[in-house]
C-alpha atoms as a PDB file:
ATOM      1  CA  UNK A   1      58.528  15.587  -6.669  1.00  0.00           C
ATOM      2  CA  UNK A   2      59.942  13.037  -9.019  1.00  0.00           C
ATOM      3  CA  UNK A   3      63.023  13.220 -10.744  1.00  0.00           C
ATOM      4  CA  UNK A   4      63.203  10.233 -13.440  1.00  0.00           C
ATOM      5  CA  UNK A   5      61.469   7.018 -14.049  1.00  0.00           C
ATOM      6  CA  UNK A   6      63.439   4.234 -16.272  1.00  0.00           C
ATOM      7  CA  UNK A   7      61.000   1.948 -17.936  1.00  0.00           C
ATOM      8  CA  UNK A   8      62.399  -1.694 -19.248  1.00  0.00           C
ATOM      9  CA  UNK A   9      61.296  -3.395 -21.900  1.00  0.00           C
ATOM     10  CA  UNK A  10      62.633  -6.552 -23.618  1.00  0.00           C
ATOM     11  CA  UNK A  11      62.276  -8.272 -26.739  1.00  0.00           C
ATOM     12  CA  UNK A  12      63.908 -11.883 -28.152  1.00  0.00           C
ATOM     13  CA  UNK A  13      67.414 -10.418 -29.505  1.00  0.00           C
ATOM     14  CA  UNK A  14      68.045  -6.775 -27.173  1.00  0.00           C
ATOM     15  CA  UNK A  15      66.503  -4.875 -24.369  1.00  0.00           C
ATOM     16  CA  UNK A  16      65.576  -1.273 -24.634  1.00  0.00           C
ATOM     17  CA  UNK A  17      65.579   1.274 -21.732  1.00  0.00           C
ATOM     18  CA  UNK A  18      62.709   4.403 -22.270  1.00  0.00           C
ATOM     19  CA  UNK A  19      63.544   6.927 -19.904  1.00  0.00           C
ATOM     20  CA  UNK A  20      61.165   9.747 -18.835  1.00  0.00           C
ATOM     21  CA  UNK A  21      62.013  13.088 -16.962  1.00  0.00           C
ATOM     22  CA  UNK A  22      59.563  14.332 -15.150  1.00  0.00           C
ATOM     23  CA  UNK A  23      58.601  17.953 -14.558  1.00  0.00           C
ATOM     24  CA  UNK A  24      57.404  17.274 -11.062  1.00  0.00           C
ATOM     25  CA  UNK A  25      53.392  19.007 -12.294  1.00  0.00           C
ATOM     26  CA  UNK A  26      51.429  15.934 -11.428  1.00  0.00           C
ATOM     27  CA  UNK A  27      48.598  16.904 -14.106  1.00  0.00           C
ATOM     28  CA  UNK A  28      51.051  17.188 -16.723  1.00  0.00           C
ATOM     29  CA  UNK A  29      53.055  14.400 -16.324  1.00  0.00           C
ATOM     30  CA  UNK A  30      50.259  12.078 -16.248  1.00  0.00           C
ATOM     31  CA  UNK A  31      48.661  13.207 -19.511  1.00  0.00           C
ATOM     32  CA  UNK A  32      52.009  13.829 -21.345  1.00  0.00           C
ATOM     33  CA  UNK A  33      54.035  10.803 -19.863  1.00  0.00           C
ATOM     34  CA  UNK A  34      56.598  13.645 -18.927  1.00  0.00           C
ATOM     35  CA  UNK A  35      59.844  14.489 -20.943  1.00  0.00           C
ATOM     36  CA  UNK A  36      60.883  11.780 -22.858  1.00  0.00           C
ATOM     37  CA  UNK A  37      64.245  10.554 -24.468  1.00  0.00           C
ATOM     38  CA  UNK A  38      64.836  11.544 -28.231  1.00  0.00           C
ATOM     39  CA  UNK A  39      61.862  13.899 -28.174  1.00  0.00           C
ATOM     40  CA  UNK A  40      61.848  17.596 -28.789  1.00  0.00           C
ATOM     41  CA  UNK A  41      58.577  19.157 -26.707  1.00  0.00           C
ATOM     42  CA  UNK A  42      58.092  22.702 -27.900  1.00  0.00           C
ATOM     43  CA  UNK A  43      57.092  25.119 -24.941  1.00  0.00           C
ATOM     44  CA  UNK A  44      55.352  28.389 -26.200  1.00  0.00           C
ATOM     45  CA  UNK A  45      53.582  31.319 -25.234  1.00  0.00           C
ATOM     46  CA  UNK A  46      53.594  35.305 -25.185  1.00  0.00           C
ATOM     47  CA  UNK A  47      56.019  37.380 -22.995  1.00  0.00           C
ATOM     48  CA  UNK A  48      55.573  37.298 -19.699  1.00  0.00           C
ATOM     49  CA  UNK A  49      53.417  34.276 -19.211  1.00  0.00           C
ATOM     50  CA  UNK A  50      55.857  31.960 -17.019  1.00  0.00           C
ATOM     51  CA  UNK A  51      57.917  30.132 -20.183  1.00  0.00           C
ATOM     52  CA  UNK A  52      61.416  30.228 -18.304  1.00  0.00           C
ATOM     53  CA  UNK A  53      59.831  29.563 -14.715  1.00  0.00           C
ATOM     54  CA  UNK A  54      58.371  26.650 -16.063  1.00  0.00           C
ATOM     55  CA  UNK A  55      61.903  25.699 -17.372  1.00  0.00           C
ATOM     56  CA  UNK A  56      63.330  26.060 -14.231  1.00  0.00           C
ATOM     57  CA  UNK A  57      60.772  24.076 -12.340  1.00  0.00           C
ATOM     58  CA  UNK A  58      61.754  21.374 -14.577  1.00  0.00           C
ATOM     59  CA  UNK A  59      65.148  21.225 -14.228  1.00  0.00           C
ATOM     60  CA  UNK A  60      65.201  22.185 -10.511  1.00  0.00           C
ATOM     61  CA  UNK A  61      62.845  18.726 -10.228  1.00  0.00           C
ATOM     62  CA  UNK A  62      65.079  16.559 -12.058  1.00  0.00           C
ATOM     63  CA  UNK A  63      68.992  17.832 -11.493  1.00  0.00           C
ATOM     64  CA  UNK A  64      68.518  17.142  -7.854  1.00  0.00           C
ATOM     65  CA  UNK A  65      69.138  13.378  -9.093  1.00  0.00           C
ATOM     66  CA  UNK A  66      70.160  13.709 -12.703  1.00  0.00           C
ATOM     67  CA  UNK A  67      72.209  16.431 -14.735  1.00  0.00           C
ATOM     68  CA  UNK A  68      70.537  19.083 -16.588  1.00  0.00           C
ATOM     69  CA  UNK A  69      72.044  21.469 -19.504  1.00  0.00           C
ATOM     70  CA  UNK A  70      69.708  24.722 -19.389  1.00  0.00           C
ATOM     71  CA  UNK A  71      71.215  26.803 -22.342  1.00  0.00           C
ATOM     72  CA  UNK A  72      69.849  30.422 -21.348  1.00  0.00           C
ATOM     73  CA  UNK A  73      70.368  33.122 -24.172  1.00  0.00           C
ATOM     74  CA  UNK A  74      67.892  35.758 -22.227  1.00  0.00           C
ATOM     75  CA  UNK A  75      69.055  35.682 -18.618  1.00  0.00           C
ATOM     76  CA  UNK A  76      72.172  35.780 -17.342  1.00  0.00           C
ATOM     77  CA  UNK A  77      73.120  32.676 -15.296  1.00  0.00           C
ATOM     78  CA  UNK A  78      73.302  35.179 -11.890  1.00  0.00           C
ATOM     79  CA  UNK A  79      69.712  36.152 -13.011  1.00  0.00           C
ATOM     80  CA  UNK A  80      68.263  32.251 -13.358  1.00  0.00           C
ATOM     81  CA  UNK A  81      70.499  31.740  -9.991  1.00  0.00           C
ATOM     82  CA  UNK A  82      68.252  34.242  -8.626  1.00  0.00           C
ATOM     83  CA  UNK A  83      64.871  33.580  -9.595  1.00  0.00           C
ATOM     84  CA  UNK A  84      65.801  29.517  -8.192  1.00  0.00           C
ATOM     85  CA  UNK A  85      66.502  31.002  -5.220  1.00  0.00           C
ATOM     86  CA  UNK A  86      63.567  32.813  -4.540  1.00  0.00           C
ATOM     87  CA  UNK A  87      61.696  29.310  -5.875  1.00  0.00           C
ATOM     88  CA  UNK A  88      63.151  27.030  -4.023  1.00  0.00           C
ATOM     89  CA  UNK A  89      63.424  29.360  -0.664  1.00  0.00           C
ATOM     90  CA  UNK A  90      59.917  30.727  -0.685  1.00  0.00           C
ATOM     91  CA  UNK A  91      61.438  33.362   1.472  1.00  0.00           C
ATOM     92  CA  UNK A  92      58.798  36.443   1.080  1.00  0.00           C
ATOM     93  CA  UNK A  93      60.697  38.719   3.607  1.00  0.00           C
ATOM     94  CA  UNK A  94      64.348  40.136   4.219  1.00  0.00           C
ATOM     95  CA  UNK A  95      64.035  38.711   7.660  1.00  0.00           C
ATOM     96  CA  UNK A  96      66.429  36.643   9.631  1.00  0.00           C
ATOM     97  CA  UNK A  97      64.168  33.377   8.637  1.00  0.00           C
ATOM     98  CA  UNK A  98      63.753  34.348   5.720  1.00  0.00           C
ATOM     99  CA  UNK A  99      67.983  35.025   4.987  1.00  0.00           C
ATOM    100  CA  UNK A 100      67.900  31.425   6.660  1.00  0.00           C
ATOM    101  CA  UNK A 101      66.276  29.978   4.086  1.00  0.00           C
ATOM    102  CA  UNK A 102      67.782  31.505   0.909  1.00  0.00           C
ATOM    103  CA  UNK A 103      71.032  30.065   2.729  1.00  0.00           C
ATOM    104  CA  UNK A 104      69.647  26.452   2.447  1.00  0.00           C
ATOM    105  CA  UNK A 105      68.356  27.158  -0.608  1.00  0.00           C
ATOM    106  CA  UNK A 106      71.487  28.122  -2.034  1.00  0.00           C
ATOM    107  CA  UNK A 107      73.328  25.070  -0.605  1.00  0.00           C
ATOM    108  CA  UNK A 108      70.321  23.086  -1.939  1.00  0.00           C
ATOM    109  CA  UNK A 109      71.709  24.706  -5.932  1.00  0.00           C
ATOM    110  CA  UNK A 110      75.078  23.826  -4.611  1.00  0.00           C
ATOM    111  CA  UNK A 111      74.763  20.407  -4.535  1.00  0.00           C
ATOM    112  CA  UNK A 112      72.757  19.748  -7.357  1.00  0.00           C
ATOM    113  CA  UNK A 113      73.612  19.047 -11.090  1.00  0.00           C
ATOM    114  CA  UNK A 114      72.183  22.392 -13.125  1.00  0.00           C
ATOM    115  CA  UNK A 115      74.290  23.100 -15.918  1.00  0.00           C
ATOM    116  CA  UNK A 116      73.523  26.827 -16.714  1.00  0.00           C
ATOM    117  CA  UNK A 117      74.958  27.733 -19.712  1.00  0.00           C
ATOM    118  CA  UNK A 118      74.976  31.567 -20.533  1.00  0.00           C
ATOM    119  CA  UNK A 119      77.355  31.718 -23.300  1.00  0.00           C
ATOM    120  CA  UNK A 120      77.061  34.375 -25.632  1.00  0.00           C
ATOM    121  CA  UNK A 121      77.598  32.522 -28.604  1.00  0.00           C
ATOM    122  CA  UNK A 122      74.048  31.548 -29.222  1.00  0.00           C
ATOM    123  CA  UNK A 123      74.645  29.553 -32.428  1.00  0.00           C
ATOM    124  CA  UNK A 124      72.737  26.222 -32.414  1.00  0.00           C
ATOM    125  CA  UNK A 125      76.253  24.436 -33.935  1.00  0.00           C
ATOM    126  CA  UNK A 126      77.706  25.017 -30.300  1.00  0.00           C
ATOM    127  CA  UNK A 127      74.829  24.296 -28.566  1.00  0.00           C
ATOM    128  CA  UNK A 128      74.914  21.250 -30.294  1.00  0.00           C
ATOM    129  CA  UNK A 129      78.629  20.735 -29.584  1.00  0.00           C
ATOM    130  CA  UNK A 130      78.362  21.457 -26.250  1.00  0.00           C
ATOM    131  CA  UNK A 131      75.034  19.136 -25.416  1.00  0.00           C
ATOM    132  CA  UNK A 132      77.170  16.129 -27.102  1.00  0.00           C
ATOM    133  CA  UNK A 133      80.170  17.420 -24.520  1.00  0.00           C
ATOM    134  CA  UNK A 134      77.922  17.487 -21.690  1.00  0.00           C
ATOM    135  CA  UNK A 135      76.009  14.032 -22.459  1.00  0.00           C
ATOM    136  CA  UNK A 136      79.547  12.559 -22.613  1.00  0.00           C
ATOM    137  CA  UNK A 137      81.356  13.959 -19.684  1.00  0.00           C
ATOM    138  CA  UNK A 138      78.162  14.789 -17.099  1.00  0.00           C
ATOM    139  CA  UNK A 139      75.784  11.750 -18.652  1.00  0.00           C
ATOM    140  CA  UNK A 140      73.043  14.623 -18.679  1.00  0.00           C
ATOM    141  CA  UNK A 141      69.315  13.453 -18.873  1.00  0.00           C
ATOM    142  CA  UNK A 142      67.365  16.616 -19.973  1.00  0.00           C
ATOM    143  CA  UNK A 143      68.296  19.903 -22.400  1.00  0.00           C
ATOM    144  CA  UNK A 144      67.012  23.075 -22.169  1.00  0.00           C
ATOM    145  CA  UNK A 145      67.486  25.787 -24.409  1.00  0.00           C
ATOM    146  CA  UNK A 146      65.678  29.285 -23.798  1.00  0.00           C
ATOM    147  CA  UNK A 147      64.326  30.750 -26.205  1.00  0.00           C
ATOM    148  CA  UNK A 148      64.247  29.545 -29.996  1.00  0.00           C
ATOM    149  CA  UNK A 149      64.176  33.195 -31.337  1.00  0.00           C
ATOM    150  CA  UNK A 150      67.461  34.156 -29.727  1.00  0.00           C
ATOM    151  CA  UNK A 151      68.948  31.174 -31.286  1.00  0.00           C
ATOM    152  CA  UNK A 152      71.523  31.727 -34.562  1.00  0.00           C
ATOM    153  CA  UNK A 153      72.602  29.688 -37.545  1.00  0.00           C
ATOM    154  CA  UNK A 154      76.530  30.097 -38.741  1.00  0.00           C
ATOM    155  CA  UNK A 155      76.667  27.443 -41.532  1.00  0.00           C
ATOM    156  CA  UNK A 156      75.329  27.557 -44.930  1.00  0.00           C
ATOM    157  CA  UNK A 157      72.984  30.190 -46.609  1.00  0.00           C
ATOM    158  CA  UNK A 158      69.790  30.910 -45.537  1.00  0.00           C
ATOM    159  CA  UNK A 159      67.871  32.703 -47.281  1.00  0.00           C
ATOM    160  CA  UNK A 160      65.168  33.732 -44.664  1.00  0.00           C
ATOM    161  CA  UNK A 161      64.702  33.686 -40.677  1.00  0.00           C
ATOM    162  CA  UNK A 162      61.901  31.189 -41.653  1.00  0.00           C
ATOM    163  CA  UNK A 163      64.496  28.752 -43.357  1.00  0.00           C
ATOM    164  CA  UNK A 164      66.739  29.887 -40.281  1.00  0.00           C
ATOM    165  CA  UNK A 165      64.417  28.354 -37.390  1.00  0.00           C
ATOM    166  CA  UNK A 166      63.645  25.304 -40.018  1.00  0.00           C
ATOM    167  CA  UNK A 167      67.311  24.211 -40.309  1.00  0.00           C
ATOM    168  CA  UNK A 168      68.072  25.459 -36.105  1.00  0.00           C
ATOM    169  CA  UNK A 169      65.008  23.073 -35.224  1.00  0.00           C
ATOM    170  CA  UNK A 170      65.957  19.992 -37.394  1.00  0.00           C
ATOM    171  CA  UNK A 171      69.914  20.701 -35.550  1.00  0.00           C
ATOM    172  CA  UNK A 172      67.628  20.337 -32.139  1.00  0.00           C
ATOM    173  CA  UNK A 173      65.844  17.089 -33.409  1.00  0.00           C
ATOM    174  CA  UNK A 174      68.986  15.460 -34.445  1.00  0.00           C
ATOM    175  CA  UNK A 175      70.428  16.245 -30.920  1.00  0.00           C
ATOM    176  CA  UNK A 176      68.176  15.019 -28.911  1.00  0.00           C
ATOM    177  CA  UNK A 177      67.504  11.682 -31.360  1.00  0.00           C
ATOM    178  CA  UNK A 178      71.252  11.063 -31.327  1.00  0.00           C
ATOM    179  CA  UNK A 179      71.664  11.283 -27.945  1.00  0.00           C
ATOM    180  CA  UNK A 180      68.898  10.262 -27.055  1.00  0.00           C
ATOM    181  CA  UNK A 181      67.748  13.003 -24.218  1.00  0.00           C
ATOM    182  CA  UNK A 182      64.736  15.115 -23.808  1.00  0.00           C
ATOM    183  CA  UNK A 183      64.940  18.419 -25.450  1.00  0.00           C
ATOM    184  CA  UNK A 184      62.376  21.015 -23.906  1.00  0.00           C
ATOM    185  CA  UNK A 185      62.238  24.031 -26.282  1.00  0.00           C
ATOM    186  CA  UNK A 186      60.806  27.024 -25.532  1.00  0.00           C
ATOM    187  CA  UNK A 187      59.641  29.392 -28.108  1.00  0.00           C
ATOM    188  CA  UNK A 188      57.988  33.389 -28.026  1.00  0.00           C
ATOM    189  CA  UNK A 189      54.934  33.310 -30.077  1.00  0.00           C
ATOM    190  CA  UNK A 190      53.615  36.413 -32.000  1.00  0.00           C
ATOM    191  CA  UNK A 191      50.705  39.296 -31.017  1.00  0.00           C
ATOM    192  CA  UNK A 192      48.222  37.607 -33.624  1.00  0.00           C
ATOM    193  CA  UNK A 193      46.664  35.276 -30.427  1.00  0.00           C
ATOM    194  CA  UNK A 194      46.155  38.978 -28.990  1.00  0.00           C
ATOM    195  CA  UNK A 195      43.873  39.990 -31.537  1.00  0.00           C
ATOM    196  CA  UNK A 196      41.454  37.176 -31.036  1.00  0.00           C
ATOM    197  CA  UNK A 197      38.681  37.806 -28.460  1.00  0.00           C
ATOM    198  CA  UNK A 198      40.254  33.960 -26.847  1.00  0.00           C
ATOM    199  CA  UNK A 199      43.866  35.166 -26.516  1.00  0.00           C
ATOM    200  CA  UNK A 200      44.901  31.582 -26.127  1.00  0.00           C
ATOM    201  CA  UNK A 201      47.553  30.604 -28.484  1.00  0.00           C
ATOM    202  CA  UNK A 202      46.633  27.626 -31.067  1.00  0.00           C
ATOM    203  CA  UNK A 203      48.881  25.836 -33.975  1.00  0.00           C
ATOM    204  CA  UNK A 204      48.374  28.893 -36.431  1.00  0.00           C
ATOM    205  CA  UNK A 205      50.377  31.615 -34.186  1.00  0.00           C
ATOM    206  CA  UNK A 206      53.515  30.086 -35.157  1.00  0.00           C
ATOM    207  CA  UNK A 207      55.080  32.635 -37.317  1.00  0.00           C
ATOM    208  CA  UNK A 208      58.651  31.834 -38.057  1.00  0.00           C
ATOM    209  CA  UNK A 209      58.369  28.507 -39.159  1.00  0.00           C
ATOM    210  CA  UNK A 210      55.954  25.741 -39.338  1.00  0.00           C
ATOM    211  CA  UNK A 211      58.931  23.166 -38.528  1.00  0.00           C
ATOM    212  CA  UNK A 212      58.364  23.998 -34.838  1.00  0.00           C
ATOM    213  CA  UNK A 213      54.853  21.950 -35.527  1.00  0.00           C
ATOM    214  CA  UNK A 214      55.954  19.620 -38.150  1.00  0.00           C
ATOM    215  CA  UNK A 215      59.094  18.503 -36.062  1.00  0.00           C
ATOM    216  CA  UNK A 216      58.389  18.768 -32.631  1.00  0.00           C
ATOM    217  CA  UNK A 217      57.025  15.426 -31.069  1.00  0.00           C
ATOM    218  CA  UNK A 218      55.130  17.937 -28.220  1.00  0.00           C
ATOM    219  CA  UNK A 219      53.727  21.330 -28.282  1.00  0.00           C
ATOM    220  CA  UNK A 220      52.457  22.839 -25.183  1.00  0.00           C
ATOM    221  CA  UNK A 221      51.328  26.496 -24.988  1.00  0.00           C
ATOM    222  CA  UNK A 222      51.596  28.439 -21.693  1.00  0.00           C
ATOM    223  CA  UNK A 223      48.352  30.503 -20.848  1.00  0.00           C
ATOM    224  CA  UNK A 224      47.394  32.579 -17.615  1.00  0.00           C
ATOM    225  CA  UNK A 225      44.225  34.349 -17.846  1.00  0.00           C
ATOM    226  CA  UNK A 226      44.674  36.689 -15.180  1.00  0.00           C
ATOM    227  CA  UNK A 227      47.302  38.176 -17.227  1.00  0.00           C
ATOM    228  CA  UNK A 228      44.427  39.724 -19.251  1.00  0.00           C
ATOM    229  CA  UNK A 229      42.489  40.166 -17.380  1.00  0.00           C
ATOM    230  CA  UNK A 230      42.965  41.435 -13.806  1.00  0.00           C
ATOM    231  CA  UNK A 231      39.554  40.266 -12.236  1.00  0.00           C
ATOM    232  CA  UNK A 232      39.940  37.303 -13.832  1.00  0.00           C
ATOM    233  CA  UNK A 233      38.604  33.901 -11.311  1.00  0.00           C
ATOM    234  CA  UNK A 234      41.538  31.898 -12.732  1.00  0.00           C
ATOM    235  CA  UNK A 235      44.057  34.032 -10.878  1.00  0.00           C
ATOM    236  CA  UNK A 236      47.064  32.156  -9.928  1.00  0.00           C
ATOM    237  CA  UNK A 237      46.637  29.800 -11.749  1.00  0.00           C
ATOM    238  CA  UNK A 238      47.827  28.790 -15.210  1.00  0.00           C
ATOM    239  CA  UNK A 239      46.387  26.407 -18.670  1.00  0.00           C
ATOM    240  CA  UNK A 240      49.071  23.902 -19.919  1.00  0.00           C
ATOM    241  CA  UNK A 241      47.323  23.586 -23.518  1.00  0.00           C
ATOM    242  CA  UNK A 242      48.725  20.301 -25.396  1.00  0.00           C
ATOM    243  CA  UNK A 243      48.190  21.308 -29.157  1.00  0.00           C
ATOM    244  CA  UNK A 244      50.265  18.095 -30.254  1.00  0.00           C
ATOM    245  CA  UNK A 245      50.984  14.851 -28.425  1.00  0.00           C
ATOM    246  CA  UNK A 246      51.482  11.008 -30.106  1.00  0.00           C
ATOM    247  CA  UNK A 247      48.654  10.103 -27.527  1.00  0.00           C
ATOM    248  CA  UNK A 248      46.507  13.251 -28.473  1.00  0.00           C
ATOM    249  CA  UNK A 249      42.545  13.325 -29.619  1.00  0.00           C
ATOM    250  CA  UNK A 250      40.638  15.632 -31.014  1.00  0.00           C
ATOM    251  CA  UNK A 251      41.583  19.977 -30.738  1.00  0.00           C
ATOM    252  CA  UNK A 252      44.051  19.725 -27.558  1.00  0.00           C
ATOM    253  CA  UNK A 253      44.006  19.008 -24.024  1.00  0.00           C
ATOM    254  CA  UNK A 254      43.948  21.722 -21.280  1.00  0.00           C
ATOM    255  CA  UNK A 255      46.290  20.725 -17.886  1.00  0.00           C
ATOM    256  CA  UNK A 256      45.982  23.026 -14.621  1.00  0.00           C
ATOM    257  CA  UNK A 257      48.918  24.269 -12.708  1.00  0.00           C
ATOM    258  CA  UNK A 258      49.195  27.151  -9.939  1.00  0.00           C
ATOM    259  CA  UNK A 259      51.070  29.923 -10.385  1.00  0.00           C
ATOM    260  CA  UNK A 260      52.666  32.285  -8.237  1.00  0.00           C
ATOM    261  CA  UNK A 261      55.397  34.634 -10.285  1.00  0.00           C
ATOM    262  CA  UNK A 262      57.564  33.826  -7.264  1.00  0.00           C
ATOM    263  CA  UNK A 263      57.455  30.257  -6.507  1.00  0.00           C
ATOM    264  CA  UNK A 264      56.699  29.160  -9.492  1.00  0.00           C
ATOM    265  CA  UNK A 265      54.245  26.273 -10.759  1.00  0.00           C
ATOM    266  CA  UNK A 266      52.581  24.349  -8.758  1.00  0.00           C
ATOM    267  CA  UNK A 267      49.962  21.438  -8.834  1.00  0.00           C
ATOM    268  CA  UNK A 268      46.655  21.905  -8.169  1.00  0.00           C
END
């Protein structure tokens, strides 16, 4: 997998360096041009359909070179310690090889540089405070923060949850403009795709607040048919929908990826 590509580019009076993260899913990477610097890409789907395993795949691909702040306010940093272990390990059985490799697994989280950051003060002023912190002292090169919803405002008056998400997303923007790091967000969508007789999410199923469209430079929804249906032929394996990209034509763009609720994603 890769971790980071720096891409150079000079003009008569300055040079600029555009830095990508990748998430190590070939498909996706290569459509998307990965996670890039000053950009907020907007991860969303229903419960259940793989929003923080993706997450993790991320930032297990790129903190094995490179730091990574993953702000989790719905797991519990034992419980994202966990589920990396049983990712990275692949270890299916409570056997002696398999105890072996949860051991090398664990030494593998040891040495990287994760940042998981489970601190119950979910307000996106400290998040904020804390990403400048950890840009500063731990020069880190992609934030995470997991989920949207679970996110709170102190400051100011708002008069609605809508105006609530509008003002926590433009906080998220500024961050990751400022400092000039990828921000992946990921965001719980409502039942109304569920209604539909295509239960895949689109634009519309954004209910809080339409800044998560107007603001974000990427959307990607998660979808995994066999979640719906149990005989369905797409089983293990999951749709990477792009609903909004710079580079993007037309509707969206569908991207494979395997999925086992174990390991992970996967390419295909």
């Amino acid at each position: 997998m890769r971790g980071s590509q720096t891409k150079m580019s000079m003009d008569s009076n300055e040079k600029t360096v555009f830095k990508t993260v990748f998430t190590g899913l070939d498909e996706f990477d290569r459509f998307t041009g990965g996670l890039k610097r000053g950009q907020v890409t907007v991860l969303a789907a229903r419960p259940a359909m793989g929003k923080t395993t993706f997450a993790l795949n991320a930032a297990w691909n790129v903190c094995q070179k490179e730091a990574v702040a993953y702000f989790s306010l719905d797991y519990s940093k034992t419980q994202l310690v966990g589920r990396l272990l049983c990712m990275i390990s692949g270890a299916g059985n409570a056997n002696k090889a398999g105890w072996v490799k949860i051991a090398n697994a664990a030494e593998s989280i040891s040495h990287s540089d994760l940042i998981i950051d489970d601190d119950q003060d979910n307000s996106v002023e400290t998040i904020a405070s804390k990403c400048e912190n950890y840009v500063k002292e731990r020069d880190v090169s992609l934030i995470i923060v997991d989920y949207i919803q679970l996110v709170s405002y102190k400051d100011g008056i708002a008069h609605s949850r809508s105006e609530e998400v509008n003002t926590i997303v433009c906080e998220l923007k500024r961050i990751a403009e400022e400092l000039n790091v990828p921000v992946l967000l990921l965001c719980q969508i409502g039942r109304a795709c569920e209604k539909r007789k295509d239960h895949r999410p689109i634009l519309k199923d954004f209910r809080d607040s339409k800044a998560l469209v107007d603001l974000a430079d990427v959307v990607i929804f998660l979808y995994r048919d066999d979640y719906y249906h149990e005989k369905s032929e797409k089983a293990g394996k999951a749709e990477l929908i792009v609903a909004k990209h710079p580079e993007l034509t037309g509707d969206g763009k569908t991207l494979r990826a395997l999925y086992n609720p174990g390991k992970g994603f996967g390419n295909v």
